[in-house]
Protein backbone atom coordinates (compact mmCIF):
# COMPACT_ATOMS: atom_id res chain seq x y z
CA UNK A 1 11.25 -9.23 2.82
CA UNK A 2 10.58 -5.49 2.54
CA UNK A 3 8.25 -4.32 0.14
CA UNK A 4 7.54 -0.57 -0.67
CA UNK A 5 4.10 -1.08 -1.07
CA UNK A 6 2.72 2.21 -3.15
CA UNK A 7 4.40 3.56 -6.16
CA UNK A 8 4.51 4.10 -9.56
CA UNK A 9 5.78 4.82 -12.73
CA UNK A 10 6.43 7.87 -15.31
CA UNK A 11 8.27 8.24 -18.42
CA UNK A 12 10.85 10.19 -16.27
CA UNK A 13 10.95 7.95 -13.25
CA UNK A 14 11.60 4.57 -14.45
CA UNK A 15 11.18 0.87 -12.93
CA UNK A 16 15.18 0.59 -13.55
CA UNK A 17 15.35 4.07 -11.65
CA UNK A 18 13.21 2.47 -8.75
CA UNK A 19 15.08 -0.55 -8.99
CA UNK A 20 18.65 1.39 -8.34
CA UNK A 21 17.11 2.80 -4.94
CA UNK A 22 15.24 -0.07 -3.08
CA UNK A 23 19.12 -2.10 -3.87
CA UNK A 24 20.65 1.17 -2.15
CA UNK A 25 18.34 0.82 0.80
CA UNK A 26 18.16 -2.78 1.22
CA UNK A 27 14.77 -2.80 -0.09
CA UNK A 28 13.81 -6.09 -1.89
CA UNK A 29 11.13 -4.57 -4.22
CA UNK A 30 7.74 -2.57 -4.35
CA UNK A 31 4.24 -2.81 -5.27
CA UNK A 32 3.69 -0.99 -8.68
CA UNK A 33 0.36 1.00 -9.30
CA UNK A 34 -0.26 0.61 -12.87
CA UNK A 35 -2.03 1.13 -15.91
CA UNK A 36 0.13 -0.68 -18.93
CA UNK A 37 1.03 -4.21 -17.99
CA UNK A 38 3.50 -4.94 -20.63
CA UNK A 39 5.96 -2.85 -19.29
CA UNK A 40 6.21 -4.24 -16.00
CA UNK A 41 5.91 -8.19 -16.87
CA UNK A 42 9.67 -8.67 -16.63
CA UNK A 43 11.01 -6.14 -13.97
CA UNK A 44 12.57 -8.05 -10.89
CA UNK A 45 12.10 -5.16 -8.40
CA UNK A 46 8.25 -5.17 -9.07
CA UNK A 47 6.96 -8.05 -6.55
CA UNK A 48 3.45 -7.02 -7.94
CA UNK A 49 1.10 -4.83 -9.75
CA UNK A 50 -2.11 -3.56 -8.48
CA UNK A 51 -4.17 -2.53 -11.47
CA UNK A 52 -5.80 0.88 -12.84
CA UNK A 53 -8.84 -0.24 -14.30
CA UNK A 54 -12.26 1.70 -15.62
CA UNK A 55 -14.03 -1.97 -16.66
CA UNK A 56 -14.87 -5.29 -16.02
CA UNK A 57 -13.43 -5.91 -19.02
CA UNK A 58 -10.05 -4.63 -18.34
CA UNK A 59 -9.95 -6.38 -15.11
CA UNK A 60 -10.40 -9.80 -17.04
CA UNK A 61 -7.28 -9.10 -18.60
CA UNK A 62 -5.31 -7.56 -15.51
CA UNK A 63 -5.93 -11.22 -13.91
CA UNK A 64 -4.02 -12.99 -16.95
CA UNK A 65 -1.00 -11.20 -16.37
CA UNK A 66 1.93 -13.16 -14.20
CA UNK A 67 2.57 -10.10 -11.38
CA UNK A 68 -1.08 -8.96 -10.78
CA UNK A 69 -2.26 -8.80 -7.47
CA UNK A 70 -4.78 -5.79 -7.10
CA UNK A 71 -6.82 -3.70 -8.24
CA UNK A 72 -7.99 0.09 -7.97
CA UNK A 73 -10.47 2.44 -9.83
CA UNK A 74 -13.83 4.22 -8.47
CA UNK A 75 -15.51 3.13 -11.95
CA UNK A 76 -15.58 -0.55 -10.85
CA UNK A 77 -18.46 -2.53 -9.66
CA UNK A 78 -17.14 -3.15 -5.36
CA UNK A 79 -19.93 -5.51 -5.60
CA UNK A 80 -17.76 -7.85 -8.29
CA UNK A 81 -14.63 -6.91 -7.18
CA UNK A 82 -15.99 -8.78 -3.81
CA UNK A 83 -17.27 -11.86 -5.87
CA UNK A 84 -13.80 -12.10 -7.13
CA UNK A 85 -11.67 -12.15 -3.89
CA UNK A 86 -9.39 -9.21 -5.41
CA UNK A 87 -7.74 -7.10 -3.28
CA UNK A 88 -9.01 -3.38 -3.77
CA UNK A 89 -6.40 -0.35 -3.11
CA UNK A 90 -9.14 2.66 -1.85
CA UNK A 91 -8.03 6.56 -1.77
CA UNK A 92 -10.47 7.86 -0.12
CA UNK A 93 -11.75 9.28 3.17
CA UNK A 94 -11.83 6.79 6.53
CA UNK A 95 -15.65 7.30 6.61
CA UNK A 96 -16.61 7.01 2.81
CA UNK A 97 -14.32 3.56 3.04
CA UNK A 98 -16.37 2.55 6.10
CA UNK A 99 -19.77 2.61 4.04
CA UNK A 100 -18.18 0.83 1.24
CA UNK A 101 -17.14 -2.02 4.20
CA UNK A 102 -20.24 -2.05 5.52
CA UNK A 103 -21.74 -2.57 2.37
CA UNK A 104 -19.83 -5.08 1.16
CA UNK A 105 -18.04 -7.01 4.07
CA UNK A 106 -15.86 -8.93 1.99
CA UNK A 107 -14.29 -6.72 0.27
CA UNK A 108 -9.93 -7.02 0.69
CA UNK A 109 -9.35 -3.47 1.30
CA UNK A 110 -5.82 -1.57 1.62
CA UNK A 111 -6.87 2.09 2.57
CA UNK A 112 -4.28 4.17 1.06
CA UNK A 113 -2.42 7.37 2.42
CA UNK A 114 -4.23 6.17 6.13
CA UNK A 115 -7.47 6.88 4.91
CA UNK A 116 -6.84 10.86 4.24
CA UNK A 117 -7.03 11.93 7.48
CA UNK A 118 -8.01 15.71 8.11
CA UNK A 119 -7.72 16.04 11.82
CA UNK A 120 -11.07 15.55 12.20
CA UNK A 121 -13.26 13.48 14.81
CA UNK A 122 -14.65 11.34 12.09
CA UNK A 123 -11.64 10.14 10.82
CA UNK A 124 -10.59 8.68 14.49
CA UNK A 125 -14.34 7.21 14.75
CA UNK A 126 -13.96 5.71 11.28
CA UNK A 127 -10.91 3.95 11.97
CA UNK A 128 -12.15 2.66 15.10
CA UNK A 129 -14.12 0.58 13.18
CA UNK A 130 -13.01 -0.03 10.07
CA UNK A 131 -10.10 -1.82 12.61
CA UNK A 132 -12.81 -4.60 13.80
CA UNK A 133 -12.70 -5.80 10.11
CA UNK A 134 -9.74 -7.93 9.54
CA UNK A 135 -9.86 -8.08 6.02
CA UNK A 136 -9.07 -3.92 5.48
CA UNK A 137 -5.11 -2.71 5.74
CA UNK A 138 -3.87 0.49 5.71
CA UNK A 139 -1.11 1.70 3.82
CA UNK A 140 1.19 4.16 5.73
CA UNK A 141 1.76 6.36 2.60
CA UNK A 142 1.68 9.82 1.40
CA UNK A 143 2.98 11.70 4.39
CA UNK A 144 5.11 14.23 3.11
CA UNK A 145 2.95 15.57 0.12
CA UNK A 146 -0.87 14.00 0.49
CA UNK A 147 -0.76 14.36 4.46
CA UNK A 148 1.19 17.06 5.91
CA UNK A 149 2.38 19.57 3.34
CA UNK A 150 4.79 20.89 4.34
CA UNK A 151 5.97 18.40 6.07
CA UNK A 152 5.59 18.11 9.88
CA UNK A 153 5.92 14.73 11.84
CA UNK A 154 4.25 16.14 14.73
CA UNK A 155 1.37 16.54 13.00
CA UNK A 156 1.01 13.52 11.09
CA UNK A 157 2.65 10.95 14.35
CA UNK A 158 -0.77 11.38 16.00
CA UNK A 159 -2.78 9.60 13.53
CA UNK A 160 0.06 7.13 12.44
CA UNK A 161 -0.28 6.00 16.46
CA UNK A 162 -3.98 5.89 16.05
CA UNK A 163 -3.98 3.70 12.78
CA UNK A 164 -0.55 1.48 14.65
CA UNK A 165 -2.63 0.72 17.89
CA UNK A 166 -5.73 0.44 16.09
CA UNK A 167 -4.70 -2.32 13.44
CA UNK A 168 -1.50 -3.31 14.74
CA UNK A 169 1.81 -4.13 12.48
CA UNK A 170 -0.12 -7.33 10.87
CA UNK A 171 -2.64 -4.64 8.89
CA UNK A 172 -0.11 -1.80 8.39
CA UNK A 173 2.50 -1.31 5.61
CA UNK A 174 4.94 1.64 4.20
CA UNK A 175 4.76 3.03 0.91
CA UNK A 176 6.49 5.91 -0.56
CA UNK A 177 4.21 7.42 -2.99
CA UNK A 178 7.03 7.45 -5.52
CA UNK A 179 7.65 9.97 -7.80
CA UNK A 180 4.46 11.68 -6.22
CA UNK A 181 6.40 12.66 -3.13
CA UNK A 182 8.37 14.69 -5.79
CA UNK A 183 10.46 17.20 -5.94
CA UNK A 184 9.03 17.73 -1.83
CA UNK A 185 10.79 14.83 -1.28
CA UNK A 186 12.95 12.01 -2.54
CA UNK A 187 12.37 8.05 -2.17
CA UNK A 188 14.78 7.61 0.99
CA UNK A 189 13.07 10.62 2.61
CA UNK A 190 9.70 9.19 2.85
CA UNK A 191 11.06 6.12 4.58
CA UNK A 192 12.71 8.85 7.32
CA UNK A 193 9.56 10.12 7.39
CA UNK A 194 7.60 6.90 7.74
CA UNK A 195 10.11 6.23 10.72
CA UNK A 196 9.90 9.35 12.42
CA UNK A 197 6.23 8.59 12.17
CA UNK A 198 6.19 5.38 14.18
CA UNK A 199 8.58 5.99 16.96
CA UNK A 200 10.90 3.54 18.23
CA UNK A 201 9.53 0.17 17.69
CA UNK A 202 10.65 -3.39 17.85
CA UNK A 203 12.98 -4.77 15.02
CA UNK A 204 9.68 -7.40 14.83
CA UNK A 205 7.21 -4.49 14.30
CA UNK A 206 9.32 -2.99 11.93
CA UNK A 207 9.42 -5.58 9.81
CA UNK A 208 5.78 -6.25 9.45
CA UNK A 209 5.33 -2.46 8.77
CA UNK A 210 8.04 -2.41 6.12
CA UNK A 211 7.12 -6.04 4.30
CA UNK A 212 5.59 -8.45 6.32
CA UNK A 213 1.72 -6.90 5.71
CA UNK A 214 2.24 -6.46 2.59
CA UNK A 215 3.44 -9.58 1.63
CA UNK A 216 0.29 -11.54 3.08
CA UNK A 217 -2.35 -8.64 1.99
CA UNK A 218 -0.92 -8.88 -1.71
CA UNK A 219 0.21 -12.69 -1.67
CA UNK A 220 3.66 -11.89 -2.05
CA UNK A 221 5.79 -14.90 -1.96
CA UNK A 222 8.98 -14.22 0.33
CA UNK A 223 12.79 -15.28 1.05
CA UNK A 224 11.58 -17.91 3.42
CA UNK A 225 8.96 -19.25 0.90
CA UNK A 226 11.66 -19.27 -1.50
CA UNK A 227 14.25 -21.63 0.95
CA UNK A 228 11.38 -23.90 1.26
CA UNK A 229 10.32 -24.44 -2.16
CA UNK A 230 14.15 -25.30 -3.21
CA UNK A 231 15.26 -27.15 0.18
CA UNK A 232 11.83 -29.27 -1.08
C-alpha cells in the first residue's frame, strides 16, 4: 500500500482534490494533518488523521473518532502523550527531538521534514542517535520548500542518505507536504523529488519508503490485511 504520509487540508485544496491525485499516481491514500475531524470522518483517500491538538481535553476526543491515529502540538504534556501509547508527529530540530527521547523513551515519534536539518554537525550527531531508538521514524518530507528552497537535490541527497542508512526503509516514509509545497511545487513533484533524493533503490526499499513504514508506525491496515480478513 502507498501512503503519502504528511499533508493537509485548506478551503482551496480539498480532500476530493487530494483524492483525484494519489488515483492519478497510483497512490492508495495519505495521512491527513488535521484540526476539524468532522470533515474527514468519511473520506476514502484519508487512511488516517494525526491530530492538531492544544489540550488534554481535545485529545480525549481526537481518540473517539474512527480514522485517528496521531497526534501533534508543542502545547501537549510528552509525558501523557507517552502514558497513552500515541504516536507523536515532532517538527522540530534533530537535537531538540533527541532531548525530548531521552526524556521520555517511550515516546512513538515520527520526526517530520528529517528533523530540519541545517547542514550542521549536530544534526548528523543527533540522528546518529536518535537511530538506536526503534520507536522514532522519520518522515522524508518537506524537501522542496522547508529543506532546500530553491530546490536543489544535491543539497538535500546528503542528508536523505544519512537518515536512509541510519534508520533504514523500516523507519523512513514519504510525504509531500501538500498544499505547503505550493505554488514551488505541485503534489507529483515532491514525489520526483523524494526519488531523486534516494537514488536508485530496490523495488523492496521503495516500497517501505513510500507505504510500508507508514503503515506499521500509524497502524494502517493494508491490501494484504484486507485479503486475509475476507479469505477468513
Amino acid at each position: 500500500m502507498r501512503i503519502d504520509a504528511h499533508q493537509f487540508f485548506t478551503p482551496e485544496h480539498t480532500p476530493q482534490h487530494l483524492a483525484q491525485i494519489l488515483a492519478r499516481t497510483r497512490f492508495d491514500g495519505s495521512i491527513a494533518i488535521s484540526r476539524t475531524p468532522d470533515d474527514l470522518a468519511g473520506c476514502d483517500s484519508v487512511r488516517g488523521i494525526v491530530a492538531r491538538c492544544d489540550s488534554l481535553a481535545e485529545l480525549d476526543r481526537w481518540q473517539r473518532h474512527p480514522k485517528f491515529v496521531g497526534v501533534c502540538g508543542p502545547a501537549l504534556d510528552p509525558a501523557e502523550v507517552e502514558r497513552r501509547a500515541t504516536p507523536l508527529d515532532l517538527e522540530l530540530p534533530a537535537a531538540d527531538a533527541l532531548r525530548l527521547v531521552e526524556q521520555h523513551p517511550g515516546l512513538r515519534i515520527a520526526l517530520v521534514h528529517l528533523g530540519l536539518p541545517d547542514g550542521g554537525e549536530p544534526w548528523f550527531r543527533a540522528m546518529e542517535q536518535l537511530a538506536h531508538s526503534p520507536q522514532v521514524y522519520v518522515k522524508i518530507s518537506g524537501l522542496i520548500t522547508r529543506i532546500s528552497r530553491p530546490w536543489n537535490a544535491s543539497r538535500v541527497r546528503p542528508f536523505v542518505q544519512h537518515a536512509l542508512a541510519l534508520f533504514g526503509p523500516g523507519r523512513l516514509m514519504f510525504g509531500s507536504d501538500w498544499p505547503a509545497c505550493l505554488p514551488e511545487a505541485i503534489w507529483k513533484q515532491t514525489l520526483a523529488a523524494f526519488t531523486q533524493s534516494i537514488g536508485a533503490q530496490s523495488i523492496a526499499t521503495r516500497e517501505e519508503l513510500l507505504g510500508g513504514a507508514a503503515c506499521r508506525f500509524y497502524g494502517i491496515q493494508t491490501h494484504d490485511q484486507d485479503i486475509r480478513i475476507q479469505s477468513g
